[in-house]
Protein backbone atom coordinates (compact mmCIF):
# COMPACT_ATOMS: atom_id res chain seq x y z
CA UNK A 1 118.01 119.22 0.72
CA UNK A 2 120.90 117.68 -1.54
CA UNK A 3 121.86 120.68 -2.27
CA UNK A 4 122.25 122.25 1.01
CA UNK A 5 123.87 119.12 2.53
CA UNK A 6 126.85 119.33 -0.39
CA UNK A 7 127.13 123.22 0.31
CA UNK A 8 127.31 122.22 4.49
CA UNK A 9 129.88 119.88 3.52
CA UNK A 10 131.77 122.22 1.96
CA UNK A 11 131.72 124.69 4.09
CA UNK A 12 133.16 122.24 6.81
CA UNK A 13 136.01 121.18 4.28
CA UNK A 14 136.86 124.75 3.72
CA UNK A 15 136.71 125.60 7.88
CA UNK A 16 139.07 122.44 8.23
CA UNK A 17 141.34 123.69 5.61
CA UNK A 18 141.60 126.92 7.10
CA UNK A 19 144.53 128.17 8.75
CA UNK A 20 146.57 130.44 10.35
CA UNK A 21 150.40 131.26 9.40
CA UNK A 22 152.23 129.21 11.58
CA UNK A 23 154.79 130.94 13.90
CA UNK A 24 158.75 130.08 13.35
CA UNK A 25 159.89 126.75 14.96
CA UNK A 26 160.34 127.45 18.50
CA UNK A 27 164.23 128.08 18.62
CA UNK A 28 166.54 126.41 21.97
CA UNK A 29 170.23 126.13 22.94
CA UNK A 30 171.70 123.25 22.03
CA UNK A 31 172.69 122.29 25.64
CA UNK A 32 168.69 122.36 26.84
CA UNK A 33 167.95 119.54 24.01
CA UNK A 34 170.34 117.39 24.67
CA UNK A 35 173.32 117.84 22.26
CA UNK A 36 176.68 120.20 22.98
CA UNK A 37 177.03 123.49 20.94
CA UNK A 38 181.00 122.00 20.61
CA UNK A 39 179.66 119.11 18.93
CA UNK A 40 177.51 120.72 16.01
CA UNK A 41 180.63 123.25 15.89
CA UNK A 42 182.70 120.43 14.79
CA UNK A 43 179.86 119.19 12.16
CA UNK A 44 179.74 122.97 11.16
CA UNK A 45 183.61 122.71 10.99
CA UNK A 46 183.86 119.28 8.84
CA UNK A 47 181.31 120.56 6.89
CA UNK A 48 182.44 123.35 5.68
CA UNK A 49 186.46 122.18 5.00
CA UNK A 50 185.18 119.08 3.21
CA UNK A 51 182.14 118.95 1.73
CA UNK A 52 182.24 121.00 -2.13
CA UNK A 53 179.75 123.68 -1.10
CA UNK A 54 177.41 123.85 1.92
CA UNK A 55 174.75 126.48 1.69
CA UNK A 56 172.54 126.05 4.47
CA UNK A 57 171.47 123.64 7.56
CA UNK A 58 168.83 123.56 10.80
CA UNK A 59 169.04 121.13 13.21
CA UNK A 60 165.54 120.30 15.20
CA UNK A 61 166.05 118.35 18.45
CA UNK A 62 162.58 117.82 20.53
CA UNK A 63 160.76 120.22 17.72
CA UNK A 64 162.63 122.81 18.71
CA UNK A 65 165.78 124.84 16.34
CA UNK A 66 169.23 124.10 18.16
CA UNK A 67 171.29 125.68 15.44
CA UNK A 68 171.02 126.97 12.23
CA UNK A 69 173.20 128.30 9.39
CA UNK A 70 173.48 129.80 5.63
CA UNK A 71 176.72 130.22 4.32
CA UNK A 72 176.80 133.52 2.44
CA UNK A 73 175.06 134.70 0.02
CA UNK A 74 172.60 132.06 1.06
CA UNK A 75 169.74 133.48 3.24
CA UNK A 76 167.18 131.98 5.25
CA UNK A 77 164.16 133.69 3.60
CA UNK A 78 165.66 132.35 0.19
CA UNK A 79 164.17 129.12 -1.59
CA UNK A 80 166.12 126.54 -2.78
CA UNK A 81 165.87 124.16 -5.29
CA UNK A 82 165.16 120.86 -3.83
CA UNK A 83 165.93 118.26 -7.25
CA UNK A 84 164.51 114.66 -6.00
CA UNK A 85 164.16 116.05 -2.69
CA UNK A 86 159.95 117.16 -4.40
CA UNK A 87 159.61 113.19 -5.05
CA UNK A 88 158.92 112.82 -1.47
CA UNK A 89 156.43 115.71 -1.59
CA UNK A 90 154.94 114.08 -4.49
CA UNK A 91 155.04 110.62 -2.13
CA UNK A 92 153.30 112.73 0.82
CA UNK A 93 150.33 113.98 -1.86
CA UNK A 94 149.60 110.38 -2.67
CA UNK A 95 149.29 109.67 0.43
CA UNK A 96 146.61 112.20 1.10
CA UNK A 97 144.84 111.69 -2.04
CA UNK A 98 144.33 107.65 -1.19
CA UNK A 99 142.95 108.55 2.27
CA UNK A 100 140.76 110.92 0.58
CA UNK A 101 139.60 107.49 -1.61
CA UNK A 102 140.18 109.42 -5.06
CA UNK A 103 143.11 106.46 -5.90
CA UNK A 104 144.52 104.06 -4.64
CA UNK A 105 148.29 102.67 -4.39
CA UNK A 106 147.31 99.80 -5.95
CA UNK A 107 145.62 101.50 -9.09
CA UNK A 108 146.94 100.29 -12.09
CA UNK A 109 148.21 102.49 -14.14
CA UNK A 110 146.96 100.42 -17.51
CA UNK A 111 143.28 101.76 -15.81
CA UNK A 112 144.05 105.29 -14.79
CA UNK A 113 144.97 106.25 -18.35
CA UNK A 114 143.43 104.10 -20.95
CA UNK A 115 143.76 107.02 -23.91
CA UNK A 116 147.88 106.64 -23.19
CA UNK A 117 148.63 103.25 -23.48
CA UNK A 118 150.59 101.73 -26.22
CA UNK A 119 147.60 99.96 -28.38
CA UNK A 120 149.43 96.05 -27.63
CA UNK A 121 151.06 96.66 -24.25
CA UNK A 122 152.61 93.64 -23.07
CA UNK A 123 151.69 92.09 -19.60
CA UNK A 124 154.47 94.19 -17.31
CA UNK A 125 152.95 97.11 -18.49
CA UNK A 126 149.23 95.79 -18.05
CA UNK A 127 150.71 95.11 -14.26
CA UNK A 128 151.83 98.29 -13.33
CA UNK A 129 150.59 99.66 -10.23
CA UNK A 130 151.19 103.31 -8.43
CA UNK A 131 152.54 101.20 -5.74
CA UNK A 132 155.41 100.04 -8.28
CA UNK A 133 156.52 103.42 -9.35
CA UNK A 134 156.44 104.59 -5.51
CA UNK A 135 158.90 101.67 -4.82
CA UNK A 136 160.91 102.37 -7.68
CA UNK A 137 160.39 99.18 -9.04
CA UNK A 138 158.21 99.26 -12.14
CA UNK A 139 160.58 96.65 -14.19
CA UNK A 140 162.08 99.34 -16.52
CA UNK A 141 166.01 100.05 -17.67
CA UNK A 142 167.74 102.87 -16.62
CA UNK A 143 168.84 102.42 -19.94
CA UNK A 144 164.90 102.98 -21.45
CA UNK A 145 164.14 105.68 -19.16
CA UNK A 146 167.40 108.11 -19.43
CA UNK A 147 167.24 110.41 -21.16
CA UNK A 148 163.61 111.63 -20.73
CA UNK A 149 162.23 114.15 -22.65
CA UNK A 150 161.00 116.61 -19.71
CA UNK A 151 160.88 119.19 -22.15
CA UNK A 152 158.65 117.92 -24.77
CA UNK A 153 155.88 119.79 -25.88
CA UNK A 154 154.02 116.40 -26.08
CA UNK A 155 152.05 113.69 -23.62
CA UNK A 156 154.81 112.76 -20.99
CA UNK A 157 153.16 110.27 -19.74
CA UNK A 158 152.20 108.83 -23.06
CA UNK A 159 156.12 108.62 -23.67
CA UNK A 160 156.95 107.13 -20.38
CA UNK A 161 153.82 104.13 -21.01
CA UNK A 162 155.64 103.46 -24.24
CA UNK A 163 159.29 102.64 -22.79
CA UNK A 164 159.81 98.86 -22.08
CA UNK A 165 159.14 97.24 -19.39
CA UNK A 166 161.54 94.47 -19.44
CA UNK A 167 160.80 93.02 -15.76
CA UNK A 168 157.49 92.11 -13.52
CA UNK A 169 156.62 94.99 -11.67
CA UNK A 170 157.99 94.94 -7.72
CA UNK A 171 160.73 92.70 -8.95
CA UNK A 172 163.91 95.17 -9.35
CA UNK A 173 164.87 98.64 -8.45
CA UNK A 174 165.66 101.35 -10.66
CA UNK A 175 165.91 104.65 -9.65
CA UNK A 176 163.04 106.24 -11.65
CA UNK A 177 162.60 109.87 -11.56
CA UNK A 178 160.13 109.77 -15.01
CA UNK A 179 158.11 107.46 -12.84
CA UNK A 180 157.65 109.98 -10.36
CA UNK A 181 156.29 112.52 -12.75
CA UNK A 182 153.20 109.70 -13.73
CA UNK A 183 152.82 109.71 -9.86
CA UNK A 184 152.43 113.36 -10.03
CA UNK A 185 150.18 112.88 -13.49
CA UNK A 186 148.31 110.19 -11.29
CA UNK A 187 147.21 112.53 -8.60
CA UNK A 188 146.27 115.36 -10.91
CA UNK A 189 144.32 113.01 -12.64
CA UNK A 190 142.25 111.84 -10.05
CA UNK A 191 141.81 114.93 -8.41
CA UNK A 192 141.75 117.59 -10.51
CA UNK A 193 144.63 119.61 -9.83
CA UNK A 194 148.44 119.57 -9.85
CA UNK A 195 150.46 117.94 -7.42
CA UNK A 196 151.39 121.95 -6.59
CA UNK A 197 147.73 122.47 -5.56
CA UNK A 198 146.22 120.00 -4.49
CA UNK A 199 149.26 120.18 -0.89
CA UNK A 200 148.43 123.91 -1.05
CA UNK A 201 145.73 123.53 1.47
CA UNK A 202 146.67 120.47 2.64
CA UNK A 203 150.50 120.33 3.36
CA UNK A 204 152.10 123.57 2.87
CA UNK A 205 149.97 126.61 4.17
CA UNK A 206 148.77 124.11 7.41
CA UNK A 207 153.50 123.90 7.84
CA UNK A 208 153.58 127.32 7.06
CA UNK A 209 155.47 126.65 3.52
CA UNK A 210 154.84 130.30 2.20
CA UNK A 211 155.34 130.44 -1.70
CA UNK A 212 156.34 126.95 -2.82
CA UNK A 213 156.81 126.87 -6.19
CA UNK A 214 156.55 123.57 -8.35
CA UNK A 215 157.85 124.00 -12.03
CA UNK A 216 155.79 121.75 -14.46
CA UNK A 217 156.16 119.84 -17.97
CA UNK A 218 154.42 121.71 -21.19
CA UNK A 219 150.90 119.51 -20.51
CA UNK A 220 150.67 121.50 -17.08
CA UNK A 221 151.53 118.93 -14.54
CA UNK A 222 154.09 118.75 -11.71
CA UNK A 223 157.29 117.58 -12.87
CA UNK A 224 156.91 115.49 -9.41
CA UNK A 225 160.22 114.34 -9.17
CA UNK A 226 162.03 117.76 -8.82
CA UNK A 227 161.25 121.14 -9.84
CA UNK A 228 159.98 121.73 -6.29
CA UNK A 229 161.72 124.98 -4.28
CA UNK A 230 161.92 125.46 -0.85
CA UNK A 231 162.79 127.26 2.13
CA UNK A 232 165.20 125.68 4.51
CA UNK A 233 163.12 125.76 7.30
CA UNK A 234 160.54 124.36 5.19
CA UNK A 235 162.13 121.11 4.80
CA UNK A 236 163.01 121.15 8.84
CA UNK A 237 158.58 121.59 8.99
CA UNK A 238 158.08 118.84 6.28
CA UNK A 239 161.32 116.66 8.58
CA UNK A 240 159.08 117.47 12.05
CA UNK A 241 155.54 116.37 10.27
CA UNK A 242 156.94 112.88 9.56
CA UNK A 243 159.03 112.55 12.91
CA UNK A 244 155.78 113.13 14.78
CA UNK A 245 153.94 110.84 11.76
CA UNK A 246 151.90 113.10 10.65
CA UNK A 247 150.54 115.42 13.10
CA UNK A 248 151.09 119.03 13.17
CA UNK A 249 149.95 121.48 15.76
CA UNK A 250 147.26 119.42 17.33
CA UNK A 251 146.03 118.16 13.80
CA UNK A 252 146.51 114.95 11.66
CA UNK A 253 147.92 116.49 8.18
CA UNK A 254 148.86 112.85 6.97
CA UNK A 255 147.42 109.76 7.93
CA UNK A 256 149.92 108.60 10.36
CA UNK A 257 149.87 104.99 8.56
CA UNK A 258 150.81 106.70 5.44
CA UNK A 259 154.24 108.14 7.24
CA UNK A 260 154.67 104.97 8.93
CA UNK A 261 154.55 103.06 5.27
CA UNK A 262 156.02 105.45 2.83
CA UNK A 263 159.18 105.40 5.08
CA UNK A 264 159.41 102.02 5.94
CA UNK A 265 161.50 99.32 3.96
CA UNK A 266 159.55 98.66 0.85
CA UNK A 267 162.28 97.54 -1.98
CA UNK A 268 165.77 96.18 -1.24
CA UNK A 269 168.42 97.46 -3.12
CA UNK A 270 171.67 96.68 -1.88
CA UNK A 271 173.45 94.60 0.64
CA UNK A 272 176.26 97.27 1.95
CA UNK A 273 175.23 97.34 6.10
CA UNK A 274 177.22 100.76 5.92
CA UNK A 275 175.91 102.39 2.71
CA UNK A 276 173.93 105.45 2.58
CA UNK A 277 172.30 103.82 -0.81
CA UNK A 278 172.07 100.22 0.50
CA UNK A 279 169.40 100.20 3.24
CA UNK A 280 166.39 99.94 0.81
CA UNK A 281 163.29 102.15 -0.20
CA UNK A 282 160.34 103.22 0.83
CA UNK A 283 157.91 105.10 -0.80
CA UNK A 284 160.24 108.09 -2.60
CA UNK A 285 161.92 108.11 0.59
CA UNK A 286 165.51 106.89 1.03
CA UNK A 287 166.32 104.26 4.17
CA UNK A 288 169.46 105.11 6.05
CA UNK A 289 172.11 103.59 8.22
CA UNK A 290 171.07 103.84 12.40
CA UNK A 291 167.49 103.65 11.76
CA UNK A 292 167.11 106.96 10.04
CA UNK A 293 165.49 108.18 6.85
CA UNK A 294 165.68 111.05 4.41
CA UNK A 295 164.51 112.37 1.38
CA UNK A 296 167.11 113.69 -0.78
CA UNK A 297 167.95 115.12 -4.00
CA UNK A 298 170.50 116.36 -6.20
CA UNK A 299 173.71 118.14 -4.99
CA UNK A 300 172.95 117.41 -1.36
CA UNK A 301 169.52 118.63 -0.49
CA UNK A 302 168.81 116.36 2.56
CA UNK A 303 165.60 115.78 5.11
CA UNK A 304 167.09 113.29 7.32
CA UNK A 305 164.35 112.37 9.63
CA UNK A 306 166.07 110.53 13.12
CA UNK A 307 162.88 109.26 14.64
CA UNK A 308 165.20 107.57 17.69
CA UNK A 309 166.31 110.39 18.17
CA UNK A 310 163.54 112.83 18.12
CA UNK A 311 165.96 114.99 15.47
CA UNK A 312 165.55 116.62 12.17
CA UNK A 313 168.07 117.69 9.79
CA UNK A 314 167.44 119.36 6.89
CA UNK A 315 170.45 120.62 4.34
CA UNK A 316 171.03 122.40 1.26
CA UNK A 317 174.21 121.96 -0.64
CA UNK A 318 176.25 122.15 -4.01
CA UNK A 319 178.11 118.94 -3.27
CA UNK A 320 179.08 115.77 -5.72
CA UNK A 321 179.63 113.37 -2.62
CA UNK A 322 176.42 113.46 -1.08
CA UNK A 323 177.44 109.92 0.97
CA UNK A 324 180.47 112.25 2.67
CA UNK A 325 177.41 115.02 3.87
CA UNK A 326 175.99 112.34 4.92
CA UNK A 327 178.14 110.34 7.00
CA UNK A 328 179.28 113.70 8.96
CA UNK A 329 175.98 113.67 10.23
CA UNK A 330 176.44 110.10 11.49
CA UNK A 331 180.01 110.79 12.82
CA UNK A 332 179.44 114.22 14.06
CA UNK A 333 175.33 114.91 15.50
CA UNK A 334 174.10 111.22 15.76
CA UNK A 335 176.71 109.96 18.84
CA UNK A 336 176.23 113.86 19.99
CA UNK A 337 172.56 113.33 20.66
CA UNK A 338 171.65 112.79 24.42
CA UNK A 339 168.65 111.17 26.05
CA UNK A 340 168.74 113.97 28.53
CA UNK A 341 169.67 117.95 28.64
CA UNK A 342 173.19 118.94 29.04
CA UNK A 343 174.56 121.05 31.65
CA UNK A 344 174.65 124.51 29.88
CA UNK A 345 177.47 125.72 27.95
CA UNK A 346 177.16 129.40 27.34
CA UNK A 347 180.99 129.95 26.03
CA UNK A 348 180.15 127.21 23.67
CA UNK A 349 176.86 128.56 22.43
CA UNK A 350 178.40 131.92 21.94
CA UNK A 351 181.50 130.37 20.10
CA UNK A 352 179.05 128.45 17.77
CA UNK A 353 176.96 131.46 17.75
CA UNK A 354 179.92 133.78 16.41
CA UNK A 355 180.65 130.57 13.78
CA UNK A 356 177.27 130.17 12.28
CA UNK A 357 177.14 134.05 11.79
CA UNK A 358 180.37 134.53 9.87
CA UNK A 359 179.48 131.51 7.21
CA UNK A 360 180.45 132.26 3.73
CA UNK A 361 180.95 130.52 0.60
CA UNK A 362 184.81 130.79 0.02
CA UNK A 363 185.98 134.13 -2.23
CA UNK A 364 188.41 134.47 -4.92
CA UNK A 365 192.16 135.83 -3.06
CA UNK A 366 193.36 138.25 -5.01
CA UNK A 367 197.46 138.88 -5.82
CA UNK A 368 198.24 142.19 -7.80
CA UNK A 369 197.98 141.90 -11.50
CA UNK A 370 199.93 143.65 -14.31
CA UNK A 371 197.40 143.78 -16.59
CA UNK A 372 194.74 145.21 -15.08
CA UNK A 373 194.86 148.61 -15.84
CA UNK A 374 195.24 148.00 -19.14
CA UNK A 375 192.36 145.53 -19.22
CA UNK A 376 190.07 148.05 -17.60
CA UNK A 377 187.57 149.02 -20.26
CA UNK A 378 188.61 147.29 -23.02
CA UNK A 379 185.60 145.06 -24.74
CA UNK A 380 186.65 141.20 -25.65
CA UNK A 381 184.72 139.93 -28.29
CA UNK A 382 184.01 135.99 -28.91
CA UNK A 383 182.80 134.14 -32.44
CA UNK A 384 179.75 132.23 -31.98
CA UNK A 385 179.75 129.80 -28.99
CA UNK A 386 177.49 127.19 -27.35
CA UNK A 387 177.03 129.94 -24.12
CA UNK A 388 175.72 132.45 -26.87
CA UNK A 389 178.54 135.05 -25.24
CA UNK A 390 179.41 137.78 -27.76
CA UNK A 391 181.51 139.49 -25.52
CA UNK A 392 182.92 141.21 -21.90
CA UNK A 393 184.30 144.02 -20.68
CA UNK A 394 185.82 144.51 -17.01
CA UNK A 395 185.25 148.03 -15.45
CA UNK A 396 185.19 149.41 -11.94
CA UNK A 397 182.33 149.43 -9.67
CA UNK A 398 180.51 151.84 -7.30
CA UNK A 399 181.77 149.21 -4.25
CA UNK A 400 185.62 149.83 -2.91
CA UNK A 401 187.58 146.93 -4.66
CA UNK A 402 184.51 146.00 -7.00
CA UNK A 403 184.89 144.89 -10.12
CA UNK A 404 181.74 145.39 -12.93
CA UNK A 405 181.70 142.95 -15.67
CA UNK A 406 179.67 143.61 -18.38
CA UNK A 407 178.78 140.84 -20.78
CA UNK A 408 176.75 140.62 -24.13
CA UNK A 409 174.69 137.17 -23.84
CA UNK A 410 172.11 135.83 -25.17
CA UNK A 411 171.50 138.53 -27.25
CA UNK A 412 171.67 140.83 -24.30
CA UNK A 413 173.58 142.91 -22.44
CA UNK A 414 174.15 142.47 -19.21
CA UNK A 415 175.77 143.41 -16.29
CA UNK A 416 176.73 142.57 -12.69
CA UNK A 417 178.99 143.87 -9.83
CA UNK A 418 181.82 141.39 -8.33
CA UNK A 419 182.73 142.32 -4.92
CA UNK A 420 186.45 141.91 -3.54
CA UNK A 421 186.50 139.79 -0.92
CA UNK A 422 182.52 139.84 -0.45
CA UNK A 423 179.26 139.19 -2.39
CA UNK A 424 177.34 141.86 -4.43
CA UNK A 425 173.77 140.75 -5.44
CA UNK A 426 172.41 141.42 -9.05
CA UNK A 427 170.56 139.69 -11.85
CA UNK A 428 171.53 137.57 -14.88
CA UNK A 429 169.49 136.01 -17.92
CA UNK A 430 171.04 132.49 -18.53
CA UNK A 431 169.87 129.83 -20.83
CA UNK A 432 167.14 128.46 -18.82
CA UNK A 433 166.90 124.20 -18.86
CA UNK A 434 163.88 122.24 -17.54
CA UNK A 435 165.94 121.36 -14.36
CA UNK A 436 165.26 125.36 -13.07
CA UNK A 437 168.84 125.57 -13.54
CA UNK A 438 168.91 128.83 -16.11
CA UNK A 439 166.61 131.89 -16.58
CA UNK A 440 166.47 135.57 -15.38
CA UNK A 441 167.47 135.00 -11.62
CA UNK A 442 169.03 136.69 -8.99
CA UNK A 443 172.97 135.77 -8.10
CA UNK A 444 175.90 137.03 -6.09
CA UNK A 445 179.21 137.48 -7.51
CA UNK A 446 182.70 137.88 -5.95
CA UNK A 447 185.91 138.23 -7.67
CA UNK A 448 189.63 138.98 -7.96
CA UNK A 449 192.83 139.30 -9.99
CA UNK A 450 194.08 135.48 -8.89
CA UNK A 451 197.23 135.23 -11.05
CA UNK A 452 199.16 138.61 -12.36
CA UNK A 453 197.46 138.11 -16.14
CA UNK A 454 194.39 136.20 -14.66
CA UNK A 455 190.83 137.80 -13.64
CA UNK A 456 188.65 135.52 -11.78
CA UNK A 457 184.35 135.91 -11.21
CA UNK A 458 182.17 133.88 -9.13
CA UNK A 459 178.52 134.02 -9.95
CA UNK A 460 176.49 132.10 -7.66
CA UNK A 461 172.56 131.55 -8.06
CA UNK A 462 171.65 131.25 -4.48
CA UNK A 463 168.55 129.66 -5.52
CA UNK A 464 169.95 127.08 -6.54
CA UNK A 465 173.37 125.19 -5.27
CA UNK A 466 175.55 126.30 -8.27
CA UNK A 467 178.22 128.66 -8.27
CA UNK A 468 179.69 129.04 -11.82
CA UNK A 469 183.50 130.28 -12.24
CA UNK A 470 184.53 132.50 -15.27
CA UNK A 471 188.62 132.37 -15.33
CA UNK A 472 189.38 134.92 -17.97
CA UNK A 473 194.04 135.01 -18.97
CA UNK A 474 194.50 138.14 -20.81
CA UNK A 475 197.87 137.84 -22.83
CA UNK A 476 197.82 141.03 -25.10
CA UNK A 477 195.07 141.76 -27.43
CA UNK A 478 193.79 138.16 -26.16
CA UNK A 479 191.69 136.73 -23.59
CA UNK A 480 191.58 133.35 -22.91
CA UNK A 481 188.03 131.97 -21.27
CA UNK A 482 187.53 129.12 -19.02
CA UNK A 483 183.91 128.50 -17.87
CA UNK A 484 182.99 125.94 -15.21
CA UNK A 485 179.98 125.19 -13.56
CA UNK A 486 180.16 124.17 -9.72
CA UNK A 487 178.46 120.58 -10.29
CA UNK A 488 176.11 119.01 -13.44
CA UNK A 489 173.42 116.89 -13.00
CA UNK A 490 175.25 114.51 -15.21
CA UNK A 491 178.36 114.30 -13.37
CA UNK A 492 181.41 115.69 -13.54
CA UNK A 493 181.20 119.92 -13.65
CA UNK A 494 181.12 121.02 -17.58
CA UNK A 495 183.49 123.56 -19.07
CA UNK A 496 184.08 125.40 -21.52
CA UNK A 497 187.02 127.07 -22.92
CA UNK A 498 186.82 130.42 -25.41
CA UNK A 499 189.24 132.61 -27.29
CA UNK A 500 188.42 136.35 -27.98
CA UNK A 501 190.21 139.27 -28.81
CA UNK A 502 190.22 142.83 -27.88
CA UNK A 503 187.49 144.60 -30.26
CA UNK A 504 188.98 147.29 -32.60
């Protein structure tokens, strides 16, 4: 009879769990929701003049699409790295593993892995709760947690229990992305499988989240705190769960407590009544000016949840002024949205329409050169180098104006197509990092002569929100290499400069 009860009761779990794809958002002007097509225009239009690279946006008002856009060679079916946007994923499984009673916020984390802790650890440590490192307070440096070895072949979480922990837990914040990933150890501890699978059932396939992929440390878990890659309409799904607290389609996905507490205040940190950073923390979810909350990460990868307003914005961007994306969504959609609908606009829709078709990442302008013909299928070689580059050549291409550029790196050689005035996708093998930032990936490059001796490439990984420039000055047998990276997780862009010479 035991036996039979466990199998019933797994059967129900299973039925519950089971689920059809769900359909596209429902899609809406913008006039029938309550916001003017002229008014996310001008958002569109800031947007893309100011902020350093915008790749993609949707804007849900009353569950429903009322504009979306990908600026070229970004795509809707494309995922997107999300950086810290995954820590409020990791938040959300948490969540759903305490109301399943297999932890609890309040665990300590001295008690949920014994075989890791330091063998005298001092009475912060001994303190430590889940809650803490959801808060972002667990009393630690930034100083003793930066750098962290994400890359290690050896017990992260080990590492992390052996940093200092100079203050009381709950006492201070620190931003705390290695705390995140014991979050994400936490839940695959206590039950059984990685943050990745264990929303599987639970989160993603119930939102439709096809595909979500979740890179992970050398011991097999989550990274938790990034590493997670999305859809853009995946994060708008994710946005419209929390705005309607949990519920999805008739069913309760989250406990709608959980939404109501992870996005509350839960840790001052700041005093600024205007700053995007300043409005406290909830649980791996960032408070906002107006009464709104996000999740972000890295680079501009927003889920700005407006629960006033019934409105959901998610973005993807390349930017290193993630408080200016932000406040032209204050300036631009928040005083736009109306309690009622708008009279309807059709010139306006079709003007925004026409706008939010032709978006494009800006393209190298091109000047004539007087080197280029005699550049044209010559090889450049380099001595050794940090980007392991051993050499390029510049050659024409099956596309009108193209431009091939074929490259030795890495110990391989490569090739891609640069289109003039456009984007031609291809492949190319990087040096891959733990941040999913390198690797065999798809890109799309552009390029152009942009001074007389100077050949220009853009190569930009549209899975992820950076574009890298090659600037190559050819001055006789020479070439003169600037490389430069669209943003760095570390601050300002890198680059790097290299000499070669035309091979004999």
């Amino acid at each position: 009879m035991k036996t039979s009860r466990l199998a019933l009761a797994a059967a129900l779990a299973a039925s519950c769990l089971a689920v059809a794809p769900a359909a596209p958002l429902p899609r809406d002007t913008p006039e029938a929701q309550g916001i003017s097509a002229r008014a996310i225009l001008a958002y569109v239009n800031a947007a893309d003049a100011t902020v350093d690279a915008m790749n993609s946006f949707i804007l849900v008002r009353h569950g429903r699409v009322v504009a979306e856009g990908w600026w070229t060679p970004y795509a809707p079916g494309e995922p997107h790295l999300m950086f810290s946007l995954s820590k409020s994923f990791t938040s959300t499984a948490v969540g759903l593993a305490q109301s399943e009673g297999k932890l609890s916020i309040y665990d300590r984390v001295a008690d949920l892995f014994p075989a890791e802790m330091p063998e005298h650890p001092g009475p912060n440590l001994a303190a430590l709760r889940l809650r803490d490192l959801l808060r972002m307070s667990s009393g630690q440096l930034e100083s003793d947690i930066r750098p962290f070895p994400f890359d290690s072949d050896a017990s992260l979480v080990k590492y992390f229990l052996a940093r200092p922990v100079t203050f009381k837990p709950g006492t201070h914040f620190v931003y705390n992305t290695p705390g995140t990933y014991l979050l994400s150890a936490a839940v695959q501890k206590a039950t059984g499988e990685t943050v990745h699978d264990y929303l599987m059932p639970r989160l993603f396939e119930p939102l439709g989240i096809e595909n979500p992929r979740w890179d992970g440390s050398a011991q097999g878990v989550s990274f938790g705190g990034f590493g997670l890659s999305l859809r853009t309409e995946d994060i708008a799904r994710f946005g419209q769960l929390l705005l309607q607290r949990g519920q999805w389609q008739g069913r309760q996905l989250v406990p709608s407590a959980w939404v109501d507490e992870a996005t509350a205040l839960q840790t001052s940190n700041g005093g600024d009544p205007a700053g995007n950073w300043d409005q406290g923390y909830g649980y791996q979810f960032w408070r906002c000016p107006h009464g709104v909350y996000r999740g972000d990460g890295a680079f501009g990868q927003l889920c700005v949840v407006m629960p006033q307003y019934d409105a959901v914005l998610a973005v993807t961007a390349g930017t290193r002024d993630i408080g200016h994306e932000l406040n032209l969504v204050w300036e631009h959609l928040l005083p736009a949205l109306k309690a009622g609908a708008l009279p309807a606009d059709p010139a306006a829709d079709a003007e925004l329409g026409r706008r939010l078709a032709a978006l494009t990442l800006p393209t190298p302008a091109g000047v004539p050169s007087n080197v280029a013909p005699a550049v044209a299928g010559r090889k450049y070689v380099f001595d050794p180098n940090p980007l392991e580059l051993d050499s390029i050549t510049l050659g024409p291409a099956a596309a009108a104006g193209a431009t091939r550029v074929t490259v030795r790196l890495h110990g391989l050689d490569q090739a891609f197509d640069c289109g003039s005035g456009s984007w031609i996708h291809g492949t190319l093998e990087t040096k891959a990092d733990v941040w999913g930032l390198g690797g065999k990936a798809p890109i799309a490059a552009s390029g152009a002569w942009t001074a007389p001796d100077t050949y220009t490439a853009l190569v930009c990984r549209y899975r992820t929100p950076i574009t890298t420039a090659y600037h190559l000055t050819f001055t006789g047998d020479q070439v003169d290499l600037v490389v430069q990276a669209s943003a760095d997780l570390d601050g300002a862009p890198p680059a790097v400069r290299l000499a070669g010479h035309a091979a004999l």
